[in-house]
Protein backbone atom coordinates (compact mmCIF):
# COMPACT_ATOMS: atom_id res chain seq x y z
CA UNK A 1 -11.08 6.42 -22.22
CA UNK A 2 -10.37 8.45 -19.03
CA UNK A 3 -7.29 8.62 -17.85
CA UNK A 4 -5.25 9.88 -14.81
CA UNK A 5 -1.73 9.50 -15.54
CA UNK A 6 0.88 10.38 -12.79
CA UNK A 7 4.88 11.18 -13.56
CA UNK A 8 6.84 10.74 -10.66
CA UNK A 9 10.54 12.77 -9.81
CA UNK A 10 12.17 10.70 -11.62
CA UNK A 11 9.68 10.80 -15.19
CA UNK A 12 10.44 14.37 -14.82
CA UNK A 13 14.36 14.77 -13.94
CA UNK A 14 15.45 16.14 -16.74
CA UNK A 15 14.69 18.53 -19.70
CA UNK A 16 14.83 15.40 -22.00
CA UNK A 17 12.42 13.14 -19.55
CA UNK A 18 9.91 16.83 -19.68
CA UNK A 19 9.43 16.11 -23.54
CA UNK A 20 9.18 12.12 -23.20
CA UNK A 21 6.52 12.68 -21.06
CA UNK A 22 4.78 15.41 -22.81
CA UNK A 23 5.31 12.90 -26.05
CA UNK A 24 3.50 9.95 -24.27
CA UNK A 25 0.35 12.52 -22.39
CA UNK A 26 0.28 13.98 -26.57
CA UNK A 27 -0.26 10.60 -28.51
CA UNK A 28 -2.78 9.82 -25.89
CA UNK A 29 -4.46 13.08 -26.74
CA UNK A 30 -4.23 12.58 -30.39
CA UNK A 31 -5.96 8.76 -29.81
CA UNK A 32 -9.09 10.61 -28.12
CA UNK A 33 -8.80 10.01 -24.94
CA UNK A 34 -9.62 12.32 -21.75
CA UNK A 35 -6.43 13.14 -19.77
CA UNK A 36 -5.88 14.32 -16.64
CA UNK A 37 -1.89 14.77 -15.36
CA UNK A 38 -0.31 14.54 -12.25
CA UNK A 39 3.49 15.62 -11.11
CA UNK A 40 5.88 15.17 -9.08
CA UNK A 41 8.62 17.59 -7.96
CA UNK A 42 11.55 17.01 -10.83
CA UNK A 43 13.99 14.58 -9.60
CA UNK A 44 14.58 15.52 -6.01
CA UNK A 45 13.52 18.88 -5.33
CA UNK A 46 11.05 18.30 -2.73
CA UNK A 47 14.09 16.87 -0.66
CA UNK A 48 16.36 18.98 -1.66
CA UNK A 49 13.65 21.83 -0.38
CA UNK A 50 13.31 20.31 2.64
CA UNK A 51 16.95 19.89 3.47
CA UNK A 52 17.66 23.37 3.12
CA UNK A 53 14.99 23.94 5.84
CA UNK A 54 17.72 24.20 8.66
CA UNK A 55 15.66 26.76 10.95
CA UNK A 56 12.44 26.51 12.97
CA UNK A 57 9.57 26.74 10.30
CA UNK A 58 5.45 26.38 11.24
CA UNK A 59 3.81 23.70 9.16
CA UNK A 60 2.10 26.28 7.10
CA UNK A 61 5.43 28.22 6.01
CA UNK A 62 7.04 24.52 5.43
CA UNK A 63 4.07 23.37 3.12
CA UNK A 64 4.01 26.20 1.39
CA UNK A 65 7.61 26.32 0.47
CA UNK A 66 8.51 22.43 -0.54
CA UNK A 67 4.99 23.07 -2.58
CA UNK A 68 7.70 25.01 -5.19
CA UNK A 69 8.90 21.36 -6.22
CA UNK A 70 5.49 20.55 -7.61
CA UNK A 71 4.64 23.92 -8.65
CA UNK A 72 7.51 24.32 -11.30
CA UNK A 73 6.73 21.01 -12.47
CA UNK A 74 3.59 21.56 -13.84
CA UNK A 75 4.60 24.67 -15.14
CA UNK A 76 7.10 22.94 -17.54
CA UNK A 77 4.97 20.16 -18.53
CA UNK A 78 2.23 22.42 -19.64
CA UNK A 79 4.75 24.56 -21.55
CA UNK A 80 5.96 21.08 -23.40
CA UNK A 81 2.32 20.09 -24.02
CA UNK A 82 1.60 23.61 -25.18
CA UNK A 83 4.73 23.37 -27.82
CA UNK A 84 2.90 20.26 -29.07
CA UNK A 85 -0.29 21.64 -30.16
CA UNK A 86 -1.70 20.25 -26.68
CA UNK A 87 -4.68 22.68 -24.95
CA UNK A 88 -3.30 22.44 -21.04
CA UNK A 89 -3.39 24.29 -18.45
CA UNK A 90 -1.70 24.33 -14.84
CA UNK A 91 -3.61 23.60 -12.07
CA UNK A 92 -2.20 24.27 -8.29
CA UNK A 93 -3.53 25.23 -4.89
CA UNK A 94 -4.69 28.64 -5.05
CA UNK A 95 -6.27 27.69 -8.83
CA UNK A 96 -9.70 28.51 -8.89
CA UNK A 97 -10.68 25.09 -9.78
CA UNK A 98 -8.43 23.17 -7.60
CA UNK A 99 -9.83 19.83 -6.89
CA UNK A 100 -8.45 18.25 -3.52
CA UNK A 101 -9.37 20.04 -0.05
CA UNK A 102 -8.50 19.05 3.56
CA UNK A 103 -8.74 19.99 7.04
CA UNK A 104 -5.32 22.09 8.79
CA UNK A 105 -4.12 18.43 9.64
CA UNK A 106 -4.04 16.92 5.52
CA UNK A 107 -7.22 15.42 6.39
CA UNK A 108 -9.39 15.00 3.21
CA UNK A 109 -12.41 16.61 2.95
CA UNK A 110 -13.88 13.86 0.57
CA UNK A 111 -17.49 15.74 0.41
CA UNK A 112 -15.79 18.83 -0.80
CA UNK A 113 -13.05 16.98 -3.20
CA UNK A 114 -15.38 15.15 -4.62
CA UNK A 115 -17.39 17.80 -5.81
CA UNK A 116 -14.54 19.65 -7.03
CA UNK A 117 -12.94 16.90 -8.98
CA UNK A 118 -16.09 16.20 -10.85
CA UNK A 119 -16.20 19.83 -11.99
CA UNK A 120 -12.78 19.24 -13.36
CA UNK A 121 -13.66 16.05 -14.71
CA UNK A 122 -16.41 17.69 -16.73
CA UNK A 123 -13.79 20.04 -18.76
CA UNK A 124 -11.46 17.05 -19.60
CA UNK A 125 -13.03 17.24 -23.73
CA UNK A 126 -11.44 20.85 -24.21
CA UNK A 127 -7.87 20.96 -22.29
CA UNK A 128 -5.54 18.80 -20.27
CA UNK A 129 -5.07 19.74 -16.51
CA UNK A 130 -1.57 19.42 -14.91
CA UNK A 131 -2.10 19.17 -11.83
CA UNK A 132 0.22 19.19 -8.76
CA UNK A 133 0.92 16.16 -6.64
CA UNK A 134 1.44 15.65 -2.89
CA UNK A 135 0.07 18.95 -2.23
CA UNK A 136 -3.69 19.74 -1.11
CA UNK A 137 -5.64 23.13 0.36
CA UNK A 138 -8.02 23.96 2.96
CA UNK A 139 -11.05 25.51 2.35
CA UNK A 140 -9.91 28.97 3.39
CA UNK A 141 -6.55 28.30 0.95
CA UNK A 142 -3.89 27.42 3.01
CA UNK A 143 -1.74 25.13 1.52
CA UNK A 144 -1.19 21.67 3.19
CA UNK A 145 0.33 18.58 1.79
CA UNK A 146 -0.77 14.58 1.47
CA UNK A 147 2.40 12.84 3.45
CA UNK A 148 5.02 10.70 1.84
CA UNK A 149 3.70 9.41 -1.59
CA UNK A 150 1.31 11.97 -1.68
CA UNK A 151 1.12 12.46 -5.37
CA UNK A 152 0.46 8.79 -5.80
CA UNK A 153 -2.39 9.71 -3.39
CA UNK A 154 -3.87 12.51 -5.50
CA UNK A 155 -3.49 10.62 -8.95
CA UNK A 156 -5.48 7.67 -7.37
CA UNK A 157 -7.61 9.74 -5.53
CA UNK A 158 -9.01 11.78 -8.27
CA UNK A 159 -8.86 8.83 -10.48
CA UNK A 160 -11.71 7.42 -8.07
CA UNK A 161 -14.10 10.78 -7.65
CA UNK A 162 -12.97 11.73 -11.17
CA UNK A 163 -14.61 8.52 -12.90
CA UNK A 164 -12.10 7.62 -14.66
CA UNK A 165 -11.36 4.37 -16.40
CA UNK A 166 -7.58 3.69 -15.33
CA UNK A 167 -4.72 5.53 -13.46
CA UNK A 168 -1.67 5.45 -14.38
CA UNK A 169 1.44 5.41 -12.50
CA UNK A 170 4.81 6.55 -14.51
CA UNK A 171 7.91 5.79 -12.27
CA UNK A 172 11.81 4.52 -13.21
CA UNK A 173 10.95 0.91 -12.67
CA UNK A 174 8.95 -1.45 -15.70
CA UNK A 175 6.00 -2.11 -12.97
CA UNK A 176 6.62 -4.36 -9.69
CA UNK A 177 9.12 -6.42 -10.19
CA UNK A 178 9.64 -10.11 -9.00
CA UNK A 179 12.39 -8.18 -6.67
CA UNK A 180 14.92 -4.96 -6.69
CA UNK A 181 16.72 -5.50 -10.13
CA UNK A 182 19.53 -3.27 -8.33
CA UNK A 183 19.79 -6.22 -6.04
CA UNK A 184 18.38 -9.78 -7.09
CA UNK A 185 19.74 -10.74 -11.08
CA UNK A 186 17.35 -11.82 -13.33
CA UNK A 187 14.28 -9.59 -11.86
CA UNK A 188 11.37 -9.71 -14.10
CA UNK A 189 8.25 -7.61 -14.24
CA UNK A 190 5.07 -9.03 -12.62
CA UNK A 191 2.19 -8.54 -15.22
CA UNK A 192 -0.70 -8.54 -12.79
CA UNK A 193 -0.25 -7.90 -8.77
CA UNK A 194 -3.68 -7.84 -6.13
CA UNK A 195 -4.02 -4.50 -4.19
CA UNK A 196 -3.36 -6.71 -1.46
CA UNK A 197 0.02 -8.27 -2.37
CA UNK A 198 0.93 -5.38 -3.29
CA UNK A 199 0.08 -2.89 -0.07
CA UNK A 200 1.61 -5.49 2.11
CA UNK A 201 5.24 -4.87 0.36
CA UNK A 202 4.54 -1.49 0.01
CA UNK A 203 4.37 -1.47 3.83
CA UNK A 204 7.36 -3.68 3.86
CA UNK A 205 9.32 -1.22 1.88
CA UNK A 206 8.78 -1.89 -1.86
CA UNK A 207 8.99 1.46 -3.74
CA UNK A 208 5.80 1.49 -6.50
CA UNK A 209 2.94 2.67 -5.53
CA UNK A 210 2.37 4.08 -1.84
CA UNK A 211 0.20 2.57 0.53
CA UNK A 212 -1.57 5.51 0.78
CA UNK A 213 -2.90 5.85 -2.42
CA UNK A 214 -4.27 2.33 -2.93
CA UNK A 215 -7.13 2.70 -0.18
CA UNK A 216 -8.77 4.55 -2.58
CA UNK A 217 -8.38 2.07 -5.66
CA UNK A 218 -12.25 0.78 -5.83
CA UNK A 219 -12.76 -2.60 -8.03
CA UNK A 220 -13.88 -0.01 -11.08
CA UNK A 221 -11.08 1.67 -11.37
CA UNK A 222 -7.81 0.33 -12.84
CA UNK A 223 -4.43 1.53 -11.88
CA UNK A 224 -1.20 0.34 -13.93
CA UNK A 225 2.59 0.75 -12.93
CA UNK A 226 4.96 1.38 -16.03
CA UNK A 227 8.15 3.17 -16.71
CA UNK A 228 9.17 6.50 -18.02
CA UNK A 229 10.33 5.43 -21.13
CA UNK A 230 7.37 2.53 -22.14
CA UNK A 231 5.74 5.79 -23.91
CA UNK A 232 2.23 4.25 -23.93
CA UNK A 233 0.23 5.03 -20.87
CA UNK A 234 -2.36 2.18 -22.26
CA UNK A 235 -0.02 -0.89 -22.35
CA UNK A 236 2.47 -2.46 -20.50
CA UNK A 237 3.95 -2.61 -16.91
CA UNK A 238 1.86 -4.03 -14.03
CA UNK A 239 -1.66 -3.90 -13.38
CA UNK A 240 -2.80 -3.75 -10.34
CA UNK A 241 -6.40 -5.41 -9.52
CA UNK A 242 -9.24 -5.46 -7.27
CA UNK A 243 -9.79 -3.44 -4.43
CA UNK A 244 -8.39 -3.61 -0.82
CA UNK A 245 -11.35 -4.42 1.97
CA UNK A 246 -11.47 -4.18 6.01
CA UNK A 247 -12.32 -7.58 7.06
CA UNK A 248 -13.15 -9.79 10.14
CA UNK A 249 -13.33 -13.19 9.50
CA UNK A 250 -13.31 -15.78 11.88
CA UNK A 251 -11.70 -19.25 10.86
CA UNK A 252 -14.46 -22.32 11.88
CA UNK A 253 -12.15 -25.17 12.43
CA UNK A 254 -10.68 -25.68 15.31
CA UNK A 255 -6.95 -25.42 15.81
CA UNK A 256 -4.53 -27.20 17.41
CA UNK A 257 -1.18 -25.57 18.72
CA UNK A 258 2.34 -27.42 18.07
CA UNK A 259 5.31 -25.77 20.01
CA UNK A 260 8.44 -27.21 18.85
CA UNK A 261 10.86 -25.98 21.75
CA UNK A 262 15.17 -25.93 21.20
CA UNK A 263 18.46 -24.02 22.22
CA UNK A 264 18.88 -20.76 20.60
CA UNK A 265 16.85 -21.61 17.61
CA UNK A 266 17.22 -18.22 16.38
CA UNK A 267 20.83 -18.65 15.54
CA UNK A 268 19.60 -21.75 13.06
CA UNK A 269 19.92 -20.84 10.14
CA UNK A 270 17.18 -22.60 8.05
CA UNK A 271 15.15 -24.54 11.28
CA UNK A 272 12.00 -23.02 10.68
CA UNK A 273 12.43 -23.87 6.86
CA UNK A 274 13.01 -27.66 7.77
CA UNK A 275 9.80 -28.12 10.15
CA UNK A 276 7.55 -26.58 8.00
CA UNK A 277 9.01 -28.53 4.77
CA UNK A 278 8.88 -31.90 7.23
CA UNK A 279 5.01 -30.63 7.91
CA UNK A 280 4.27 -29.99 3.75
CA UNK A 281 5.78 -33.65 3.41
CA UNK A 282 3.32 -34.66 5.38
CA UNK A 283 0.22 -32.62 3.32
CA UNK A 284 0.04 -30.66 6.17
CA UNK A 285 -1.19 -27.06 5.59
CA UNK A 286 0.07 -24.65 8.02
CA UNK A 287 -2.70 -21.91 9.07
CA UNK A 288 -0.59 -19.22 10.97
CA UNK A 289 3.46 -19.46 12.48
CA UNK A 290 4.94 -17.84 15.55
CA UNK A 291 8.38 -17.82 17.03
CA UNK A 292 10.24 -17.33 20.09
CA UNK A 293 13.47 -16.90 21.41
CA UNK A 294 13.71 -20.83 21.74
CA UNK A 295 11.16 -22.32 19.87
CA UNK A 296 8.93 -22.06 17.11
CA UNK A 297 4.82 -22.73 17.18
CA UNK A 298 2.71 -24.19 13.97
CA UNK A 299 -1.10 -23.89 14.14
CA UNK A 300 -2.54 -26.71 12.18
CA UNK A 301 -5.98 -27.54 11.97
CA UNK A 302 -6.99 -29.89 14.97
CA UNK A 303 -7.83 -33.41 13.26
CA UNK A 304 -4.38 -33.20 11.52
CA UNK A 305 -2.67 -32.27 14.83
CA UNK A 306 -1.62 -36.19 15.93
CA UNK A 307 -0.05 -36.53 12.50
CA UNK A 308 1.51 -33.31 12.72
CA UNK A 309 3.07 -34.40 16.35
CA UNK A 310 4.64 -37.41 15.09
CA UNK A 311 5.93 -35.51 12.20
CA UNK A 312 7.82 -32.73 14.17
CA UNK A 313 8.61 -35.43 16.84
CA UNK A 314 10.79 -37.02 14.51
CA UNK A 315 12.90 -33.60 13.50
CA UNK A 316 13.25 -33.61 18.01
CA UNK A 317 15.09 -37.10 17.64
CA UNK A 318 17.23 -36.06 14.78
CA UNK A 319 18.39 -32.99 15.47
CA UNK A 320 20.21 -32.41 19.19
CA UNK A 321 19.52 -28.78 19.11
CA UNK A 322 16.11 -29.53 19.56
CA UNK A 323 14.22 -30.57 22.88
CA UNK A 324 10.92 -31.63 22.40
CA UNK A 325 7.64 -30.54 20.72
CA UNK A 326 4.28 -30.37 22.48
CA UNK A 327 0.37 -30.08 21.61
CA UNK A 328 -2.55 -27.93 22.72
CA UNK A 329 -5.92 -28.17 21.01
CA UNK A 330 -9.35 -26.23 20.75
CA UNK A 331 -8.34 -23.04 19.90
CA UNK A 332 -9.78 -20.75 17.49
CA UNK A 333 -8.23 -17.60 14.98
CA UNK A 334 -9.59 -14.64 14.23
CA UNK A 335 -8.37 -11.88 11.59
CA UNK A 336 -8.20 -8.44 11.24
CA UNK A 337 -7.43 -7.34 7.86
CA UNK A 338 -7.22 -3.39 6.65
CA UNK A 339 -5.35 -1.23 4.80
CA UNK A 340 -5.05 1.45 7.31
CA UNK A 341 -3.88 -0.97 9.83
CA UNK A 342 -0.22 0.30 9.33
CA UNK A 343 -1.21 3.91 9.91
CA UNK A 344 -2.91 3.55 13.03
CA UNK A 345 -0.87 4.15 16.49
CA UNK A 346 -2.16 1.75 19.04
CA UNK A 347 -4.11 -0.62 16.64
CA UNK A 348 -2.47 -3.51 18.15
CA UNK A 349 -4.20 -1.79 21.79
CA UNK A 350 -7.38 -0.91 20.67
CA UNK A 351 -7.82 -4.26 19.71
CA UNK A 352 -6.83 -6.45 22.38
CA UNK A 353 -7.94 -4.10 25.30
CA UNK A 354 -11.25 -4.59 24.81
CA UNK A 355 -10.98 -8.60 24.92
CA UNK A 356 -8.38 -8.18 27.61
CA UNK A 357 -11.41 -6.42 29.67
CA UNK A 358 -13.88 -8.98 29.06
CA UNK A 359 -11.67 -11.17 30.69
CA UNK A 360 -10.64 -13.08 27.54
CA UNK A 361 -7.52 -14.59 27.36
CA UNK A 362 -5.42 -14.01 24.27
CA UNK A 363 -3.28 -17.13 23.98
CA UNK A 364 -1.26 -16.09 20.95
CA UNK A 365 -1.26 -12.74 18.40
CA UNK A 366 0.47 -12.67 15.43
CA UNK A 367 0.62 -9.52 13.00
CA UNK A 368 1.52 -9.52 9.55
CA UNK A 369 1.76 -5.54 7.42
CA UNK A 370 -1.83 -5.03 7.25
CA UNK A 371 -3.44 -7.83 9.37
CA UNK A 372 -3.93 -8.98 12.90
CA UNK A 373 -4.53 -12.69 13.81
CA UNK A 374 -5.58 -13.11 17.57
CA UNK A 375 -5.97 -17.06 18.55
CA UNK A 376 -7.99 -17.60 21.55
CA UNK A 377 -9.46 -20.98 23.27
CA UNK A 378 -12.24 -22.23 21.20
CA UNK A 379 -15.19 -21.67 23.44
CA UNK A 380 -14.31 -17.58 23.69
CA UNK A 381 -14.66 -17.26 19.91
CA UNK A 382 -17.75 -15.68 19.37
CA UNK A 383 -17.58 -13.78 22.45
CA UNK A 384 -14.01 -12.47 20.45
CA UNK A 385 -15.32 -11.82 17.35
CA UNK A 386 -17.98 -9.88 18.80
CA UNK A 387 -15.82 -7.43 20.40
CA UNK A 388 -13.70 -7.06 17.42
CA UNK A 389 -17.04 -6.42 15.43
CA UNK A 390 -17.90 -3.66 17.89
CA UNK A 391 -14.49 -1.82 17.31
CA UNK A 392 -14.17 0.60 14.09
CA UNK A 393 -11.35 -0.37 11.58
């Protein structure tokens, strides 16, 4: 098996974490399998680097110097592999057969990286690379870097144009976690996670694996979460499955719009919890929510909307805080769904403008960490869809 196993700050914080690691990248040696290694900075050097950064520095000068974190790193781990029989060898920007180049903005230059991975790939029967995280080079060998979570970014990324079988992520937590066992008691680790679960907490702050990385996880390649001291890259922690996809997808029933309307409903604790429940009682499924400052709207397909009226009617009679709820039918939803949705400044603009211009009126828009939902009247669908078809995700 082929293997691209990444140890993160923490895998690597101490002398004693240097040898676990260079244990668990051995045994997989000694079991025959191809291994390729990717580091982190030890513990938190890179910030430490950067803090120290007090005076005006040019993006090349800054690159080059928080690259030390990652540099030293795999100069230790090859040492450790070394003292365990291990053939390895160091490979950093400047290497001869670095693999990952980019533009003088950190913008991959997949044609290029590709090539160079699979040359590094081929080499993987007689030695072990250790390769540096986060950072990258342009073609004339200046170094740049990949951005927050950049060395999950280069162990996912070469996984992919490397051909290997699985990735593996080494970090300080047992895989994702039902939540933060620093916070919530009884956290438990989540065997198997989409890429799409998974990027939208990422987004929403969930510290695995960075967003980043995942957009180049491909339905071939399998990437597993587990901690430092598992010491089995093959078994255990999370895996993460399938692939994440841009998609446009128009719903074809029509919708009907329920606005239940009340005084400072945002200071409610638990209001939105009791329509919806009153709405599940019902067998009502809820297709998309959005609030206000004073009231909350439910779309619900359309033939369910009378039932769903005289259900949310009767939370307006019980509850004085409430004023009344009221209906609007024959609209339609469509979706915009994409990974890079997060990391694109005026995404929310480039895709309403155009509708906006073809004098389309956009009656509600709800976003979610990677998707867009815009609801429009019914008979502007297609019209809609077509535009957002037109615009590149």
């Amino acid at each position: 098996m082929r293997v691209v196993a990444k140890f993160g700050g923490t895998s690597l914080g101490s002398g004693d974490r240097i040898e676990r690691a260079a244990d668990t990248v051995a045994k997989a040696v000694t079991e025959g399998h191809e291994i390729a290694v990717v580091v982190s900075a030890m513990g938190s050097t890179t910030d430490d680097l950067l803090d120290e950064i007090t005076f005006s520095a040019e993006d090349s000068d800054r690159a080059e110097i928080v690259s030390m974190g990652e540099r030293i790193s795999v100069r230790m781990l090859k040492a450790a592999l070394s003292a365990r029989g291990v053939d390895a060898k160091f490979v950093e920007p400047g290497s001869e057969d670095w693999p990952i180049i980019t533009d003088e903005y950190g913008e991959v230059d997949v044609e290029s990286t590709m090539a160079r991975a699979d040359q590094l790939a081929s080499e993987l029967d007689d030695v072990v690379p250790v390769i540096t995280g986060f950072l990258a080079q342009t073609i004339d060998g200046k170094v740049t870097t990949l951005g927050r979570g950049g060395s999950d970014t280069t162990a996912v990324m070469l996984g992919k144009f490397m051909d290997a079988d699985e990735v593996v992520i080494v970090t300080d937590v047992e895989g994702v976690m039902t939540g933060d066992p620093r916070v919530v008691e009884g956290a438990r680790n989540v065997a198997r996670i989409t890429v799409d679960e998974l990027r939208n907490l990422s987004f929403r702050g969930a510290e695995v694996v960075a967003p980043s990385a995942l957009s180049y996880k491909d339905q071939d390649l399998t990437v597993r979460v587990v901690h430092y001291q598992h010491g089995d890259l093959l078994a255990g922690g999370t895996l993460i499955e399938g692939e994440f996809e841009n998609l446009i997808d128009m719903q074809e029933e029509r919708l009907a719009c329920l606005t239940v309307a009340g005084r400072a409903l945002r200071n409610r604790p638990g209001i939105l919890a009791e329509l919806a429940q009153a709405l599940r009682g019902a067998d009502i499924n809820i297709d998309a929510v959005a609030s206000g400052m004073d009231s909350v709207t439910f779309y619900v397909n359309e033939d369910v909307a009378e039932e769903a009226e005289f259900v949310l009617h009767e939370k307006v009679i019980d509850d004085d805080t409430l004023s009344s709820v009221t209906v609007e039918d024959e609209f339609a939803i469509i979706r915009v769904t994409g990974g890079e949705l997060p990391n694109r400044p005026g995404i929310i603009l480039d895709i309403v403008q155009p509708i906006s211009e073809a004098g389309i009126n956009i009656h509600d828009i709800i976003t979610s960490a990677t998707s867009v939902a815009i609801i429009v009247a019914w008979d502007d669908r297609e019209e809609t869809l077509e535009i957002v078809q037109d615009q590149e995700f």
